[in-house]
Protein backbone atom coordinates (compact mmCIF):
# COMPACT_ATOMS: atom_id res chain seq x y z
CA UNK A 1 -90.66 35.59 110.54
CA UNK A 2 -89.35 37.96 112.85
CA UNK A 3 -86.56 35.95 114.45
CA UNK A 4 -85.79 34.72 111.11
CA UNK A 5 -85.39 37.78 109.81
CA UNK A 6 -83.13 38.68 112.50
CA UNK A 7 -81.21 36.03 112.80
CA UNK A 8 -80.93 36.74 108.72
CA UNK A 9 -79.35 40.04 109.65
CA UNK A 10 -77.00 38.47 112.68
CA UNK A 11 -75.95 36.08 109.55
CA UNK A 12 -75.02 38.87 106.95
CA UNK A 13 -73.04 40.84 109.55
CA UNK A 14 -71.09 37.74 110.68
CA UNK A 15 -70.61 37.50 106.96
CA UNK A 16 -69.34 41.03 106.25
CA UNK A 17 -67.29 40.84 109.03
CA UNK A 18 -65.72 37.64 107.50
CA UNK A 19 -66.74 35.90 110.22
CA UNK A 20 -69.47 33.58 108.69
CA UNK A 21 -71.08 31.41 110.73
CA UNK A 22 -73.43 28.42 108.82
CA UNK A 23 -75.04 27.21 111.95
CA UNK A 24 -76.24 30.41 112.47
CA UNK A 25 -77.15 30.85 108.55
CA UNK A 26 -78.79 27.86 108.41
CA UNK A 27 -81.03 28.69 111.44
CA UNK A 28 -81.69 31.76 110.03
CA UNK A 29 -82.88 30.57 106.84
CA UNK A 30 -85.31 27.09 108.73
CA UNK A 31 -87.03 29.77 110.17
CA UNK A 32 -87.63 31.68 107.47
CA UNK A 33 -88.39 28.71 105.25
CA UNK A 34 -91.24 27.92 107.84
CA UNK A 35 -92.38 31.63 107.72
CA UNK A 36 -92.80 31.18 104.38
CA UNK A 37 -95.01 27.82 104.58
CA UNK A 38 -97.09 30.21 107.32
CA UNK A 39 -97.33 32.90 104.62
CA UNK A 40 -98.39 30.48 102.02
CA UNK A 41 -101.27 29.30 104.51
CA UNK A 42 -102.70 32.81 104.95
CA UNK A 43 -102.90 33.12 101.07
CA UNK A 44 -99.77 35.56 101.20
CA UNK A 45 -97.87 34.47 97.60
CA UNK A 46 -95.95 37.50 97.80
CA UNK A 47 -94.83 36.99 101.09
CA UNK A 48 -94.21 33.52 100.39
CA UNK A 49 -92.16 34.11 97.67
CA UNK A 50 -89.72 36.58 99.78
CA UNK A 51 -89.43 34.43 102.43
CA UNK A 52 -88.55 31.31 100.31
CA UNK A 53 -86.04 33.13 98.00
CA UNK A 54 -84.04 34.63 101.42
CA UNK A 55 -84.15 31.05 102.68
CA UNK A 56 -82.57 29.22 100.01
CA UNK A 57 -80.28 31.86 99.91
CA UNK A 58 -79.08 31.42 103.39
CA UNK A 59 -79.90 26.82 103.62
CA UNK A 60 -76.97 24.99 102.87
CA UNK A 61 -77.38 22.59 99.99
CA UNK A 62 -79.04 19.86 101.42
CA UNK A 63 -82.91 18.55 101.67
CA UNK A 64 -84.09 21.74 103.13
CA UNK A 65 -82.47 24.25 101.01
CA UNK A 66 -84.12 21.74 98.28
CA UNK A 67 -87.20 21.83 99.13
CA UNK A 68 -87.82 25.29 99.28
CA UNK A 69 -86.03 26.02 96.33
CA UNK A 70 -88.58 23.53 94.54
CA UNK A 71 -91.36 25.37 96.62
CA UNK A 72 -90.46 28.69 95.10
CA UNK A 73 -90.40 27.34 91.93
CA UNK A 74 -93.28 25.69 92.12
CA UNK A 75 -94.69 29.36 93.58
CA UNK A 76 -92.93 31.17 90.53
CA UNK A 77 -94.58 28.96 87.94
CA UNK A 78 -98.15 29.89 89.37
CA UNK A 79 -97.59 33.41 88.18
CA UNK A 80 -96.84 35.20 85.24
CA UNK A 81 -93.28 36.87 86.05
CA UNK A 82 -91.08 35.26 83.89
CA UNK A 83 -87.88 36.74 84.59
CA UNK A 84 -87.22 35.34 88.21
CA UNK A 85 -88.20 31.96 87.17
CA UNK A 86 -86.32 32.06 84.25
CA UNK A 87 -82.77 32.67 86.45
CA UNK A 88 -83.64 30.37 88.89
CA UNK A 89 -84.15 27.36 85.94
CA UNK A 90 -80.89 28.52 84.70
CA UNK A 91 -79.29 28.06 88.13
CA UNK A 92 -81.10 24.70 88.46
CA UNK A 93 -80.31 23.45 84.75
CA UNK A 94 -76.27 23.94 86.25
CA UNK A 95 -76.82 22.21 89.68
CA UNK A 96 -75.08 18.90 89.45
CA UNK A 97 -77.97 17.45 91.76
CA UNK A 98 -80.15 15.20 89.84
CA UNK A 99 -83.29 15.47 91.56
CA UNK A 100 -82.82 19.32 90.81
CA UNK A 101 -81.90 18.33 87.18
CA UNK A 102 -85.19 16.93 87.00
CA UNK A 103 -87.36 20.16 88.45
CA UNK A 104 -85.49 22.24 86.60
CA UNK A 105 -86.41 19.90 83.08
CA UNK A 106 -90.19 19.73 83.96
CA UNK A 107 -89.96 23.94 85.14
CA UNK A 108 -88.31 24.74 81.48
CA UNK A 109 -90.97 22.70 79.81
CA UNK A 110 -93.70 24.53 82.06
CA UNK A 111 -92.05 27.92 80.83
CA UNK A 112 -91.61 26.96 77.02
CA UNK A 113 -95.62 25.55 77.22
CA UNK A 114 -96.36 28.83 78.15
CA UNK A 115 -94.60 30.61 75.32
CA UNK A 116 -95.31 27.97 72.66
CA UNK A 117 -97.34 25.01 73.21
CA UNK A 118 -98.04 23.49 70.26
CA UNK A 119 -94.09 23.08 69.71
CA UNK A 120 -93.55 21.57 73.47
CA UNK A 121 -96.26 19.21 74.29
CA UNK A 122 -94.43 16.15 73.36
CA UNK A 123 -91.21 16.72 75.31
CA UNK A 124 -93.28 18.31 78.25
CA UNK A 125 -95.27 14.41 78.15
CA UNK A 126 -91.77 13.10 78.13
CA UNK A 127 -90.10 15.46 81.00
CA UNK A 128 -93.44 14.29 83.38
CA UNK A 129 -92.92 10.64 82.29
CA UNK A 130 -89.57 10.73 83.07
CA UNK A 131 -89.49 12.18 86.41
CA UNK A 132 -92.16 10.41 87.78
CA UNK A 133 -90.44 6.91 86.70
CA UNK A 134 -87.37 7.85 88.46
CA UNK A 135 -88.54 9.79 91.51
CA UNK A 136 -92.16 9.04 91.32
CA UNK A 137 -91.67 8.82 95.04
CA UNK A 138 -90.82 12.06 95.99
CA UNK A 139 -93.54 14.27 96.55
CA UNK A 140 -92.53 17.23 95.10
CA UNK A 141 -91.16 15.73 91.93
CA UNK A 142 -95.17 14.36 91.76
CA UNK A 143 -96.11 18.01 92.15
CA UNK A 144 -94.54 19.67 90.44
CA UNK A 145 -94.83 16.78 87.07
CA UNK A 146 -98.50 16.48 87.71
CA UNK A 147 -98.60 20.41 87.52
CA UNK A 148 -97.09 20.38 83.85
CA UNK A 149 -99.42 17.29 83.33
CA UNK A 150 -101.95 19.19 84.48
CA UNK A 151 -101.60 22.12 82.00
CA UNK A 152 -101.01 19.75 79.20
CA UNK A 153 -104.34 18.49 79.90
CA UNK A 154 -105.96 21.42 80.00
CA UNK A 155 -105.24 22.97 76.85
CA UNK A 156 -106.00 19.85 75.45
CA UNK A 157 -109.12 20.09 76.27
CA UNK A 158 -108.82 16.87 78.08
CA UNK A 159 -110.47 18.32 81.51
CA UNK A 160 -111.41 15.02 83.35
CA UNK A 161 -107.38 13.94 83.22
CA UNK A 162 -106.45 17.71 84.37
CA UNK A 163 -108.62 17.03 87.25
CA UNK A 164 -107.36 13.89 87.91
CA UNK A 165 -103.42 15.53 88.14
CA UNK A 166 -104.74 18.17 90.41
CA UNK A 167 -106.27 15.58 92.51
CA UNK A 168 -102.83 14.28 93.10
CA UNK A 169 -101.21 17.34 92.98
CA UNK A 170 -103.32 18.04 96.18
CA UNK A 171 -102.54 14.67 97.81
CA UNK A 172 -99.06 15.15 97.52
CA UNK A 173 -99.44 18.45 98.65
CA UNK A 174 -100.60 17.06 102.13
CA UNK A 175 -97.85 14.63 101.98
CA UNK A 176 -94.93 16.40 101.92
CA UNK A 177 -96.68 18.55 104.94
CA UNK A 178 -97.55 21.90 102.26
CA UNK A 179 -101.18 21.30 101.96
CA UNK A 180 -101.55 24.85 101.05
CA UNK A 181 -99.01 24.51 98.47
CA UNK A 182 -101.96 23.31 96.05
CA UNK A 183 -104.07 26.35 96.73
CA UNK A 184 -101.80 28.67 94.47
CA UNK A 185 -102.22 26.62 91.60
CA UNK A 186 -104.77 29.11 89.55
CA UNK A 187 -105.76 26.36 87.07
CA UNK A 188 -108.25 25.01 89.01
CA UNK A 189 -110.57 26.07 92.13
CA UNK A 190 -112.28 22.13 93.18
C-alpha cells in the first residue's frame, strides 16, 4: 500500500507537470489494486474500498482496471451508501464494454431491488439469466449475478436456493483468486 501510494503520488505529479507517464500509472494503480485485495482479507471494507476506487482511477482500461472496478462494485453493493454506487452504474451503463454493460445491468437491478422490489423482481431474474448465458464463464459476472440471485431468493423467502447462490458465489470467489471477496456479502454468515 505504501509504494502504491507513492508511486500514486510520483503519477499525479508527472501528470500535473504534463508529463504523464502510464507505465508508471499503471504500476501505481496494480499495486494498489493488490493492497486493496490485502485490505479486503483483513476484513478492512473501508480500506478496500479506497484502495480499489484510486486503482481504477489510475489502471488503464483493460482486464485489471476491470476487475477491480467490478470488485468495488461488488464492495459498494454490500453496503448501504447509495450515492457512490449510483455514479459508478452511471459510468458503467456509458462504457461501451459489454462485459461492463452487463455488471452495470445486474448492479442497477441490485440498486432498484433495494428501493422497490416488488416492481423489479422479474427483470432482476432476467438481468441474472442473461448474464450468466453469455458470460456464465467469467467469474465475476457469476458473482456478482448469483449475488442479485441471491437477494431475490431471499426475500422470497426461498432460503435453500439463496444458499445455494451463495455457495457459488463463494466458489467463484476462490476462482477468480478473491476468496475473501465472499466474506463482505452481509446476507449470509455459513
Amino acid at each position: 500500500e505504501i509504494v502504491g501510494y507513492h508511486l500514486e503520488q510520483a503519477a499525479r505529479y508527472r501528470r500535473d507537470l504534463s508529463r504523464p507517464d502510464g507505465d508508471l500509472a499503471e504500476r501505481a494503480g496494480l499495486r494498489l489494486a493488490a493492497a486493496g485485495v490485502r485490505a479486503a482479507a483483513r476484513q478492512d471494507l473501508a480500506g478496500t474500498i479506497n484502495l480499489l476506487g484510486r486503482a481504477r482511477r489510475l489502471l488503464p482500461d483493460g482486464p485489471q482496471r476491470r476487475d477491480a472496478t467490478v470488485e468495488l462494485l461488488l464492495l459498494l453493493e454490500s453496503q448501504a451508501e447509495t450515492r457512490e454506487r449510483a455514479t459508478l452504474l452511471a459510468e458503467l451503463e456509458s462504457s461501451s464494454d459489454p462485459m461492463l454493460a452487463v455488471h452495470a445491468r445486474i448492479g442497477r437491478a441490485n440498486l432498484r431491488l433495494s428501493v422497490e422490489p416488488a416492481n423489479v423482481i422479474g427483470d432482476a431474474e432476467a438481468a441474472v439469466a442473461d448474464a450468466l448465458r453469455e458470460y456464465g464463464d467469467d467469474g465475476f459476472v457469476v458473482i456478482h449475478a448469483r449475488m442479485l440471485s441471491a437477494w431475490i431468493s431471499w426475500l422470497q423467502s426461498r432460503a435453500l436456493d439463496a444458499y445455494a447462490a451463495f455457495a457459488e458465489i463463494q466458489a467463484a470467489s476462490e476462482r477468480v483468486g478473491v476468496p475473501t471477496l465472499a466474506a463482505h456479502i452481509p446476507l449470509f454468515e455459513v
